[in-house]
N, C-alpha and C. Protein backbone atom coordinates (compact mmCIF):
# COMPACT_ATOMS: atom_id res chain seq x y z
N UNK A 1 -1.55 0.10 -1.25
CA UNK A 1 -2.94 -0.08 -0.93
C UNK A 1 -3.36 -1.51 -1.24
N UNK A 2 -2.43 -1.89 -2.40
CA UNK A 2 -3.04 -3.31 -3.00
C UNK A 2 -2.60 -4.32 -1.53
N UNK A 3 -1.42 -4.10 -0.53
CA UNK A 3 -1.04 -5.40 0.21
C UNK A 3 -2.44 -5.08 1.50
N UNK A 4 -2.72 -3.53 2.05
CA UNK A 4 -3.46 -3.50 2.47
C UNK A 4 -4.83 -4.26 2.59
N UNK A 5 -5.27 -3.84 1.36
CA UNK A 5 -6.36 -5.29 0.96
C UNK A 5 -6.88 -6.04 0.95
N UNK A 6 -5.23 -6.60 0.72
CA UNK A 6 -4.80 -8.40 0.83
C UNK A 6 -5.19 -8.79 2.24
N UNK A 7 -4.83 -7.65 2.98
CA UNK A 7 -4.33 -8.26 4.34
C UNK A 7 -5.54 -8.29 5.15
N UNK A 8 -6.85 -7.28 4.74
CA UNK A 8 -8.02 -7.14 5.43
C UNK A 8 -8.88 -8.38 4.96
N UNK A 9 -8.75 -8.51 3.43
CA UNK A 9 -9.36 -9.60 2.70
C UNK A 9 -8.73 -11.20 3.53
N UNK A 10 -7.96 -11.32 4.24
CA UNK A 10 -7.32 -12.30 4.57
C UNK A 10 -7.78 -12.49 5.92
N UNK A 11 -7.80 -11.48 6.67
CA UNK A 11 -8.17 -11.86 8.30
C UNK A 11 -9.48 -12.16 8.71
N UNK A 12 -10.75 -11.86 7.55
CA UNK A 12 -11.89 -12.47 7.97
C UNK A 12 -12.35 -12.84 6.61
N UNK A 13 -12.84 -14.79 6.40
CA UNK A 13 -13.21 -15.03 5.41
C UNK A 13 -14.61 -14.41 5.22
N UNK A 14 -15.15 -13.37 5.64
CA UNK A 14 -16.80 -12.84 5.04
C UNK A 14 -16.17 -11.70 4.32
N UNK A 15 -15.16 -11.30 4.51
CA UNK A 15 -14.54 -9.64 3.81
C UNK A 15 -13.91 -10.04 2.37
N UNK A 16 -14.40 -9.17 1.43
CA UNK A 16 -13.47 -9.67 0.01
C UNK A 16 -12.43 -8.20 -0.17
N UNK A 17 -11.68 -8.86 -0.69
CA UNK A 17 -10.52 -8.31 -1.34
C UNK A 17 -10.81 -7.03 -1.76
N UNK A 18 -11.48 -7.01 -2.68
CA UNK A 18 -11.93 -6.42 -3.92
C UNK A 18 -12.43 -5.52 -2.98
N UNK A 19 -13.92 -5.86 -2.41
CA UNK A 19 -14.46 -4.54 -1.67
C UNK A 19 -13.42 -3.64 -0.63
N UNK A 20 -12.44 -4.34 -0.16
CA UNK A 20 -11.49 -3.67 0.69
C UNK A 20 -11.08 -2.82 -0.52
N UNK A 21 -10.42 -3.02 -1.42
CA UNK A 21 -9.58 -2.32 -2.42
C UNK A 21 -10.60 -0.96 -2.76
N UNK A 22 -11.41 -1.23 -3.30
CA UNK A 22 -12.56 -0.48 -3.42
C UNK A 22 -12.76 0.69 -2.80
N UNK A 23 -12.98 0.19 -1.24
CA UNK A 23 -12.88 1.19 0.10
C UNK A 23 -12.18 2.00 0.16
N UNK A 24 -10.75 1.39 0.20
CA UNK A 24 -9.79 2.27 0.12
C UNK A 24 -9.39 3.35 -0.62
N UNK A 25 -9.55 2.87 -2.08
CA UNK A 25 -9.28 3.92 -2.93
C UNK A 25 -10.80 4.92 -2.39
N UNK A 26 -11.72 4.69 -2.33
CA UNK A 26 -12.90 5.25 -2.28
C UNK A 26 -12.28 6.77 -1.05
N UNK A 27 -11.65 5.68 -0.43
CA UNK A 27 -11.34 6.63 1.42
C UNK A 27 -10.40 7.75 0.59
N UNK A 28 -9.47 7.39 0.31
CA UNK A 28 -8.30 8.16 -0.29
C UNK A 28 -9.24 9.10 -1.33
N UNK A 29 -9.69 8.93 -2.38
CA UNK A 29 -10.67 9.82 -3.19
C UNK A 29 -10.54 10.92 -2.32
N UNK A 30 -11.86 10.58 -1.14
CA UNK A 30 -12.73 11.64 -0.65
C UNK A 30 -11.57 12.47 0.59
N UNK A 31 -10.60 11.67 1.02
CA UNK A 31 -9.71 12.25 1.68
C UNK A 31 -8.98 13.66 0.66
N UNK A 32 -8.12 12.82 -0.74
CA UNK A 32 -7.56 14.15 -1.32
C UNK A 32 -8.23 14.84 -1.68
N UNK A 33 -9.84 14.83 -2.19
CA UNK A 33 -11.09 15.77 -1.97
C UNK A 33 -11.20 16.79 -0.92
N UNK A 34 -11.27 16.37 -0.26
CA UNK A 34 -10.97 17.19 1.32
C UNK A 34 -10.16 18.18 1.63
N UNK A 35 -8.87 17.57 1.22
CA UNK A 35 -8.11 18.17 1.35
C UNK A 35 -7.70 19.19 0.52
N UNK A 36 -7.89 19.27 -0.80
CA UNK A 36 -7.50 19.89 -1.92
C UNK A 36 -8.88 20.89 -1.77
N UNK A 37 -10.09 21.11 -1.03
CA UNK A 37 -11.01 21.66 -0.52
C UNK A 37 -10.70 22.62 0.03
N UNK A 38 -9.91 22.01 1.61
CA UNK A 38 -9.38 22.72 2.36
C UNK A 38 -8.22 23.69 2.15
N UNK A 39 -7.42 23.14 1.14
CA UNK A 39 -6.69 23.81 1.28
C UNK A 39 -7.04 25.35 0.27
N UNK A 40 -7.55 25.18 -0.78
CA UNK A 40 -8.42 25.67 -1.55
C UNK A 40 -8.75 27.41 -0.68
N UNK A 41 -9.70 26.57 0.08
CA UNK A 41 -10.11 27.98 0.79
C UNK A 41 -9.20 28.33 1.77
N UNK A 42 -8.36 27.77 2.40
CA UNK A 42 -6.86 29.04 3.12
C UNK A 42 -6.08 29.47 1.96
N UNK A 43 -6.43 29.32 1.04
CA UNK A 43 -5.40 30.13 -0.06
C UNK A 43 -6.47 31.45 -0.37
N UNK A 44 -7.35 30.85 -0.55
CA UNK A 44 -8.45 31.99 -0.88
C UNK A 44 -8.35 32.93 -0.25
N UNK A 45 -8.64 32.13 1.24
CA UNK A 45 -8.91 33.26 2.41
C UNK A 45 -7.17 34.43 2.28
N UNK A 46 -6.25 33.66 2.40
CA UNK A 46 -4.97 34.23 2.64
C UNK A 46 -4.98 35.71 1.14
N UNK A 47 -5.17 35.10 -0.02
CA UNK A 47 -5.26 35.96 -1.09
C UNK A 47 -6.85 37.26 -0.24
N UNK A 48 -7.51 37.15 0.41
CA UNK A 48 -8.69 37.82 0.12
C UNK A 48 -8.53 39.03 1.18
N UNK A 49 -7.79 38.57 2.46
CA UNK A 49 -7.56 38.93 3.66
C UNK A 49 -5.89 40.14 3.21
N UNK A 50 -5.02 39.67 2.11
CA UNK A 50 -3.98 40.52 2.15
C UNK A 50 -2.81 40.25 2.54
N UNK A 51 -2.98 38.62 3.25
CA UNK A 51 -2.23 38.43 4.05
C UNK A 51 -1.39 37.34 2.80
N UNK A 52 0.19 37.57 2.95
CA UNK A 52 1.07 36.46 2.28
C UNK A 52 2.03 36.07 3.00
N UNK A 53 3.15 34.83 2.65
CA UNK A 53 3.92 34.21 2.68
C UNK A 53 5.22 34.85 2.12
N UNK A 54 6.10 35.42 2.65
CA UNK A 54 7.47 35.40 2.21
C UNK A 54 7.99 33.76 2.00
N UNK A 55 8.56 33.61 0.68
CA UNK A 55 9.22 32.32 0.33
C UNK A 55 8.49 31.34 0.58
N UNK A 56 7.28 31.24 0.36
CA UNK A 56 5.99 30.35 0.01
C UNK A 56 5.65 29.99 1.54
N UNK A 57 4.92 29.12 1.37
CA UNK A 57 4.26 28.75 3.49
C UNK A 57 5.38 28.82 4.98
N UNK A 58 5.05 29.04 5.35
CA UNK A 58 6.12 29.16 6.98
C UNK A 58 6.22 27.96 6.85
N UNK A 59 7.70 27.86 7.41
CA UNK A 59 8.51 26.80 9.19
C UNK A 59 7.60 26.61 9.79
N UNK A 60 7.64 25.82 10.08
CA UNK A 60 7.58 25.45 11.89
C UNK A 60 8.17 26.54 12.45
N UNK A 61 7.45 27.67 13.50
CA UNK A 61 7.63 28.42 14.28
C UNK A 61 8.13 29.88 14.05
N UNK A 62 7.90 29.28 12.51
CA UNK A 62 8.67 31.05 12.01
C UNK A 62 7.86 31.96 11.82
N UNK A 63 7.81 32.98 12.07
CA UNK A 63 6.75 34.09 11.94
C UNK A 63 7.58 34.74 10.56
N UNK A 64 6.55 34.38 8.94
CA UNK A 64 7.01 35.11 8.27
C UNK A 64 5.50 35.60 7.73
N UNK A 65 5.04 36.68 7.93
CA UNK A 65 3.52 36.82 7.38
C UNK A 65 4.07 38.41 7.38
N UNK A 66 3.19 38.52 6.40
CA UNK A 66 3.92 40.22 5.40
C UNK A 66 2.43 40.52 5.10
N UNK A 67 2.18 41.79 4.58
CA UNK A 67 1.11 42.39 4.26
C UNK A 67 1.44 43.56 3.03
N UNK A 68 1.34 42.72 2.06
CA UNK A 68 1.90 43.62 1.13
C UNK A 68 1.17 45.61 0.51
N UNK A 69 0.05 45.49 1.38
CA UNK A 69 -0.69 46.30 1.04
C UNK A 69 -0.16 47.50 1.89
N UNK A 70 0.79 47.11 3.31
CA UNK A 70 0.63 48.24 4.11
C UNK A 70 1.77 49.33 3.60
């Protein structure tokens, strides 16, 4: 993130460094926020609904979804 920065802080002298750096981490924050959000509630939902994972999350294309209740 730090060369990132550098490199925005470099291509226009009105942009500083620092505030790029800033940004970024700021972006990333609210991104793994987001995400750790999101993912949050499909676990929820998956626990609430009944529905699980044989051998933790699917493949690509694999149908492994079990219903342990039935």
């Amino acid at each position: 993130m730090q060369m990132i920065s550098e490199f925005f802080g470099t291509i226009n002298p009105y942009w500083s460094r620092e505030e790029w750096r800033k940004m970024l981490y700021k972006h990333f924050d609210l991104l793994s926020s987001e995400v750790s959000t999101q993912l949050a509630g499909y676990l929820n939902h998956q626990l609430c609904t009944g529905i699980h994972f044989k051998n933790g999350l699917p493949k690509k294309g694999a149908s492994q979804l079990t219903n342990p209740y039935k």
